[in-house]
Protein backbone atom coordinates (compact mmCIF):
# COMPACT_ATOMS: atom_id res chain seq x y z
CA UNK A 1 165.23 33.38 41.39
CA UNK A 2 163.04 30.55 40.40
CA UNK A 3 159.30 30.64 41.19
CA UNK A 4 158.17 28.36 43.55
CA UNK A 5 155.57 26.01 42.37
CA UNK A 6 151.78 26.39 43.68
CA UNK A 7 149.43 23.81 44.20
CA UNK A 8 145.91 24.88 42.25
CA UNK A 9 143.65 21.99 43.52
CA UNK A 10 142.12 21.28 47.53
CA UNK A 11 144.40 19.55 49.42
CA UNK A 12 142.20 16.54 49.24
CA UNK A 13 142.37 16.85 44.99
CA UNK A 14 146.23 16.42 45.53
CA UNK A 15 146.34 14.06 47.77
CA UNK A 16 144.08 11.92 45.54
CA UNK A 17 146.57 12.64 42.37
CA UNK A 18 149.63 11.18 44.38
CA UNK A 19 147.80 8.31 45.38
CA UNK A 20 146.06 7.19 42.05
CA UNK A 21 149.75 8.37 40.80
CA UNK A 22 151.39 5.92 43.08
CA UNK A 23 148.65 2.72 42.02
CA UNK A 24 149.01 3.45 38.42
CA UNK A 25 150.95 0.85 36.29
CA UNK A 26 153.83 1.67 33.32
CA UNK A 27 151.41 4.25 32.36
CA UNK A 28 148.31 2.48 32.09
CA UNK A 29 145.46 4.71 33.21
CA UNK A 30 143.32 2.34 34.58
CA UNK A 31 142.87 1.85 38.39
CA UNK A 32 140.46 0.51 40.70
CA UNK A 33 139.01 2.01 43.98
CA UNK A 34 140.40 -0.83 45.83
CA UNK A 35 143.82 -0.16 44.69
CA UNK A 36 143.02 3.53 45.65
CA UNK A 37 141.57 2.74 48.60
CA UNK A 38 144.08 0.31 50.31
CA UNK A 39 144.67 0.89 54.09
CA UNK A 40 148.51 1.85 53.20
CA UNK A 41 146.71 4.76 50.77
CA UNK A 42 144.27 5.56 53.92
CA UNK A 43 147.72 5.79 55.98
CA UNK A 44 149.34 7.85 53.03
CA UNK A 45 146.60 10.25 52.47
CA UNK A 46 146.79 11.13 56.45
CA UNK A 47 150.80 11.82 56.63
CA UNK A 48 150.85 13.92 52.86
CA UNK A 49 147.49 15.98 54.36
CA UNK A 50 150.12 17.05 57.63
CA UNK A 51 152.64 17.92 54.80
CA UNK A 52 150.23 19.95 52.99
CA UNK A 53 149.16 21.67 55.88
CA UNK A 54 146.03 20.38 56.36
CA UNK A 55 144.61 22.09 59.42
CA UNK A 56 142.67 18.92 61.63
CA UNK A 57 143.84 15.11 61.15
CA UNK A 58 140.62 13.77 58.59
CA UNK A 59 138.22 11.56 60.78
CA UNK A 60 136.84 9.89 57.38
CA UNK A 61 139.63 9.96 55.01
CA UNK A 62 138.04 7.11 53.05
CA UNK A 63 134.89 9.45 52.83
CA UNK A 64 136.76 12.24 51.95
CA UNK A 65 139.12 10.87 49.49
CA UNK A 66 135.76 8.88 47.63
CA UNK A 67 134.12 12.48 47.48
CA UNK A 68 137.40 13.74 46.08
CA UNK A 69 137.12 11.34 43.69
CA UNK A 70 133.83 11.73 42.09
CA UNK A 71 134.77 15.73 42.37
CA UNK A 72 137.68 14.80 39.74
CA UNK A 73 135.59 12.74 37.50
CA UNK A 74 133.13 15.70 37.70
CA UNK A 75 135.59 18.15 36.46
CA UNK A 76 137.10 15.78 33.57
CA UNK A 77 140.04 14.15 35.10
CA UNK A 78 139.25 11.10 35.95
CA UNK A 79 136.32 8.63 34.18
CA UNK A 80 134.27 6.20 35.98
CA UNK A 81 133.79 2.93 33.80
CA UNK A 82 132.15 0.84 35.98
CA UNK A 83 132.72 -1.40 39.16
CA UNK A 84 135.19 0.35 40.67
CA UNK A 85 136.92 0.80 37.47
CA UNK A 86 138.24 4.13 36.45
CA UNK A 87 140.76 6.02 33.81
CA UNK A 88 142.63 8.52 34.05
CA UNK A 89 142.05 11.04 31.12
CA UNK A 90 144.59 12.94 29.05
CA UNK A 91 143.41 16.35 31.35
CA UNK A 92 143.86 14.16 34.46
CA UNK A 93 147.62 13.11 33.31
CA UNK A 94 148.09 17.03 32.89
CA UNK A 95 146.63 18.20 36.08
CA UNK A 96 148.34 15.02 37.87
CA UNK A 97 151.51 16.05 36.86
CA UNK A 98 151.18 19.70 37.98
CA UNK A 99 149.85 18.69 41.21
CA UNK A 100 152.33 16.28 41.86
CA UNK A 101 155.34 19.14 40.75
CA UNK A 102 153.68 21.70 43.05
CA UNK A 103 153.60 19.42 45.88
CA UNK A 104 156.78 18.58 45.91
CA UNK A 105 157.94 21.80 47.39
CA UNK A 106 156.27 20.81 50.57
CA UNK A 107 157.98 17.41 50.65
CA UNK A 108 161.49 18.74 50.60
CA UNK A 109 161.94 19.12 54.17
CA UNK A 110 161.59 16.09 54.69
CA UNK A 111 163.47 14.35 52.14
CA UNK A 112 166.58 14.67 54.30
CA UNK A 113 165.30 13.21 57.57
């Protein structure tokens, strides 16, 4: 029986992954907090939190996802370079792609519909 993936990071730190995963171009790791931070994103980060099981619908998700963020460049995964400029370091790309496996056991329900 295979082992079902399990998502290590906060809700929050996985919905940031998908996102900056989503905005991230033919591998460069460079985005920008407006990219991240586009009302479609603000809409995104809302629906995957129900997925995940996030318990109350986020009041502040722009808040919350901006804390998020300085919580992963705080741990290594993510640089700030300036202006709203940041890279995605070699950890990040690892713990992205985890994340991103993990979660999509919670997606598969709805992959159907």
């Amino acid at each position: 029986m295979a082992q079902k993936a399990i998502i290590t990071s906060s809700n929050w730190e996985t919905i940031a992954f998908i996102l900056i995963d989503k905005v991230l171009v033919l591998n460069n790791p460079h985005f920008t907090r407006t990219q991240l931070m586009s009302s479609d994103n603000m809409d995104s980060a809302i629906t995957i939190s129900k997925i995940l099981g996030h318990k109350k619908r986020p009041t502040h998700p722009e808040e919350t996802l901006q804390k998020t963020i300085q919580n992963l460049r705080d741990k290594g995964y993510i640089e700030f370079l300036g202006q709203g400029e940041y890279k995605v370091t070699e950890d990040g790309f690892n713990k992205m792609e985890e994340e991103i496996q993990a979660a999509k056991d919670f997606f598969k329900p709805f992959a159907s519909k």
